[in-house]
N, C-alpha and C. Protein backbone atom coordinates (compact mmCIF):
# COMPACT_ATOMS: atom_id res chain seq x y z
N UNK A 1 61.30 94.13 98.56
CA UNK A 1 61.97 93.03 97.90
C UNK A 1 61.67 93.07 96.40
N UNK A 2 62.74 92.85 95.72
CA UNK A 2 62.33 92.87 94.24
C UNK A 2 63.10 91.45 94.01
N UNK A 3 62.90 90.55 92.20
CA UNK A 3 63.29 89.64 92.04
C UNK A 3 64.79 89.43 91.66
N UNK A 4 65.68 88.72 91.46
CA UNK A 4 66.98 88.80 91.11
C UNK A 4 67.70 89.26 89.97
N UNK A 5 66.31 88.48 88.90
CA UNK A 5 66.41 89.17 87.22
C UNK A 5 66.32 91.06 87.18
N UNK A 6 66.41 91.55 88.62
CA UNK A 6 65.97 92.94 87.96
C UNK A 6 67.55 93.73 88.45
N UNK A 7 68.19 92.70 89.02
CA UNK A 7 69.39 93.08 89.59
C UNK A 7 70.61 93.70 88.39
N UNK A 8 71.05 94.86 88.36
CA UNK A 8 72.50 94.90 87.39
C UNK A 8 73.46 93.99 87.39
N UNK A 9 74.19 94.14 86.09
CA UNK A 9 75.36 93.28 85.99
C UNK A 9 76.63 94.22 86.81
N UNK A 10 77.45 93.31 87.60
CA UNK A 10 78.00 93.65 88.82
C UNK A 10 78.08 94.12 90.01
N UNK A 11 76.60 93.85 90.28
CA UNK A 11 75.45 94.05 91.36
C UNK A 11 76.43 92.91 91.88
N UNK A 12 76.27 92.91 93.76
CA UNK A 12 76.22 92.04 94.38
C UNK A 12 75.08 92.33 95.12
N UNK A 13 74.20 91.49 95.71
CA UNK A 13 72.98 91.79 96.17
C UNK A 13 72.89 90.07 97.61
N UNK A 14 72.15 90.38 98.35
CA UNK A 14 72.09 89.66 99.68
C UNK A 14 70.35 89.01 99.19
N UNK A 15 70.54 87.59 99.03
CA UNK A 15 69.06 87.13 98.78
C UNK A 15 68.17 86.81 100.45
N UNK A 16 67.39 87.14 99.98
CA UNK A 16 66.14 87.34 101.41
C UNK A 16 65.14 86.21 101.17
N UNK A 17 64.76 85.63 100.22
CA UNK A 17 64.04 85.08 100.21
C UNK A 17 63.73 84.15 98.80
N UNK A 18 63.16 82.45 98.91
CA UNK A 18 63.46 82.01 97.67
C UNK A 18 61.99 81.58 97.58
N UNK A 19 61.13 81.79 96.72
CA UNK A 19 59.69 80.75 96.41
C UNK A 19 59.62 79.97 95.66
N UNK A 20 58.31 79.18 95.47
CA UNK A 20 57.96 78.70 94.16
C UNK A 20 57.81 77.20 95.34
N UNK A 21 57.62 76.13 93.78
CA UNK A 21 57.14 75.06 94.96
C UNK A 21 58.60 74.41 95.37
N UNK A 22 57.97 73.19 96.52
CA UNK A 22 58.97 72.16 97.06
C UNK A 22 60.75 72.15 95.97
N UNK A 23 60.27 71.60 94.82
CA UNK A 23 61.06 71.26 94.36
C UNK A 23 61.96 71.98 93.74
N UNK A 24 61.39 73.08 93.12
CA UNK A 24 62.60 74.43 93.28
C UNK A 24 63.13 74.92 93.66
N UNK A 25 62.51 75.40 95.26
CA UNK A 25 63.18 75.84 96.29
C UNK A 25 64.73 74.57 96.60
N UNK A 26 64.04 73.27 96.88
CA UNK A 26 65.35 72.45 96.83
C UNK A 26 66.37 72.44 95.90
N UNK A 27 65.70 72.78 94.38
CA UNK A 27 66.70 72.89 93.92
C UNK A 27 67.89 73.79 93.62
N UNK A 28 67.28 74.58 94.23
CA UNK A 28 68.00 76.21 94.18
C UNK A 28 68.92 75.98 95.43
N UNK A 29 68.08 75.69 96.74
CA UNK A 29 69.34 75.91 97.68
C UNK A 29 70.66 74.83 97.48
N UNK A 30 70.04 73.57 96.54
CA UNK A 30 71.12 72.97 96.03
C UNK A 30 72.26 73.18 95.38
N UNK A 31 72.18 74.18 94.82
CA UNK A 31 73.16 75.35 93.94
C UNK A 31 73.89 76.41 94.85
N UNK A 32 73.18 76.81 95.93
CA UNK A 32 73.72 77.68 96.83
C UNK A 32 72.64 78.62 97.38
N UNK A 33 72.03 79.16 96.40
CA UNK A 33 70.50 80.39 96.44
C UNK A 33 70.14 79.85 97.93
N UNK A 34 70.40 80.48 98.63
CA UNK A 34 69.13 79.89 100.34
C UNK A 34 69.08 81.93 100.66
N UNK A 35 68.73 81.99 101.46
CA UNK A 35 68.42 83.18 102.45
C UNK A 35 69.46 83.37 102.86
N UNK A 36 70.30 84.66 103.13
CA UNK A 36 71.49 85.59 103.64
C UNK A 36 72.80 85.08 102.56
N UNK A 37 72.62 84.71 101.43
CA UNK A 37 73.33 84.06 100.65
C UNK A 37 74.19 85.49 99.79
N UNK A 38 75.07 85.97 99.61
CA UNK A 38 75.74 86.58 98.57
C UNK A 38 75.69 86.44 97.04
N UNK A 39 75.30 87.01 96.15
CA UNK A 39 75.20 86.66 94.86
C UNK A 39 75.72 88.30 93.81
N UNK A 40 76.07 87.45 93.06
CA UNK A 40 76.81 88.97 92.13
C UNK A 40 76.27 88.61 90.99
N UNK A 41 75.93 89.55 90.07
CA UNK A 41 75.63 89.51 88.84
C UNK A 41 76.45 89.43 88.05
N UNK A 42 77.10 88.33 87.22
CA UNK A 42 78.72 88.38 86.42
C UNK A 42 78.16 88.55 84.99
N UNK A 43 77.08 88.24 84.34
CA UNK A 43 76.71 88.38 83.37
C UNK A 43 75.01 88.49 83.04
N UNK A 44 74.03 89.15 81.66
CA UNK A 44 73.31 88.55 81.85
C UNK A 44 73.26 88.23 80.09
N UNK A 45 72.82 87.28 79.51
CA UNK A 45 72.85 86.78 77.95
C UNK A 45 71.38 86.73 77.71
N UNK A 46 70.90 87.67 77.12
CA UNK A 46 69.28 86.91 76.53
C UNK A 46 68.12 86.92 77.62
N UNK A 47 68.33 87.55 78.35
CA UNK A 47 67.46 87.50 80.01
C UNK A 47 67.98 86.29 80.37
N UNK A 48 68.99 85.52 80.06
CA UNK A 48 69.55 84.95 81.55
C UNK A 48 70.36 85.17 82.12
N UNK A 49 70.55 84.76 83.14
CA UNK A 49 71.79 85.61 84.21
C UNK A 49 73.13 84.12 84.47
N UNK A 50 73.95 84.84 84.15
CA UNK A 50 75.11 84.05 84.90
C UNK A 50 75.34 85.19 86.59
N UNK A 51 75.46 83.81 87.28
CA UNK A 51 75.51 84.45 88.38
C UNK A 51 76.99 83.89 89.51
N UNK A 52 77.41 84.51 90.19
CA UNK A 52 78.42 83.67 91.01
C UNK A 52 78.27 84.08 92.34
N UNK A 53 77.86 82.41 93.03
CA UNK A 53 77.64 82.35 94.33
C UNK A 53 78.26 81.37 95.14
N UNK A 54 78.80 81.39 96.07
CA UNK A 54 79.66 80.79 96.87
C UNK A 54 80.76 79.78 96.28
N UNK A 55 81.53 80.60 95.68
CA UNK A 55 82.41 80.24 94.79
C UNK A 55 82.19 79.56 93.39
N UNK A 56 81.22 80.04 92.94
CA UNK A 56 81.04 78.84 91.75
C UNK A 56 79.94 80.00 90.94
N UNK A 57 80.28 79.84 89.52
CA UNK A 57 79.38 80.72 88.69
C UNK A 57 78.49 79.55 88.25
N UNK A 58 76.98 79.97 88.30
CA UNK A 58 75.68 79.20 87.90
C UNK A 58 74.97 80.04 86.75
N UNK A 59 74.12 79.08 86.05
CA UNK A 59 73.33 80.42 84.82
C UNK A 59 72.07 79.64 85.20
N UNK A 60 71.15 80.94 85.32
CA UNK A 60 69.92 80.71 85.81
C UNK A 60 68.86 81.33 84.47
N UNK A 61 67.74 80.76 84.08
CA UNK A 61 67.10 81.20 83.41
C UNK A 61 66.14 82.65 84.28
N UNK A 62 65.18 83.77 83.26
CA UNK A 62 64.51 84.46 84.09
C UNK A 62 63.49 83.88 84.87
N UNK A 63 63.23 82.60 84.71
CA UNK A 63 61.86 82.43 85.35
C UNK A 63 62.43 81.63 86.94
N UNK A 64 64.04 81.20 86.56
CA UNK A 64 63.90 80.66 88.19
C UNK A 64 64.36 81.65 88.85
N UNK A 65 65.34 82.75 87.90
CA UNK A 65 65.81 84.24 88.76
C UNK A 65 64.61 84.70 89.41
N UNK A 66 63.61 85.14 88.86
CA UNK A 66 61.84 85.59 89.41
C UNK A 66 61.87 85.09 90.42
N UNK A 67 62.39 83.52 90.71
CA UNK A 67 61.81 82.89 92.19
C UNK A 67 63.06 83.72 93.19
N UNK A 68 63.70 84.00 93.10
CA UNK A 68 64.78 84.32 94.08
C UNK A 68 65.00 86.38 94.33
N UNK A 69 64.38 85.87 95.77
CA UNK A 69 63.90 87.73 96.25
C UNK A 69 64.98 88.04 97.14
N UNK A 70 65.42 89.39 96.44
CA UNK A 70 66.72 90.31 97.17
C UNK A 70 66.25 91.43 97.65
């Protein structure tokens, strides 16, 4: 497993796994990020990633990409 930030731009990649505490994890799967989830790399600006997952493009900084293992 490696983290999401290490993923290419137009990578699609299958997330396996999300950490960090309670409230991140909620907030991530709130966005879509959960386990067996689809995610593509559409951009990344500055080490952050725009990302598009289940229909909807999100921009994630590197440190919450780090929490999310593909």
């Amino acid at each position: 497993m490696m983290p999401l930030s290490m993923a290419r731009t137009g990578e699609t990649v299958t997330i396996r796994k999300v950490t960090g505490k309670d409230e991140v994890r909620q907030h991530l799967a709130e966005l879509g990020f959960v386990a067996g989830a689809a995610v593509t790399v559409v951009h990344e600006i500055a080490g952050n990633l725009v990302l598009q997952v289940k229909d909807r493009r999100v921009a994630l900084d590197r440190g919450l990409a780090n929490r999310i293992l593909i």
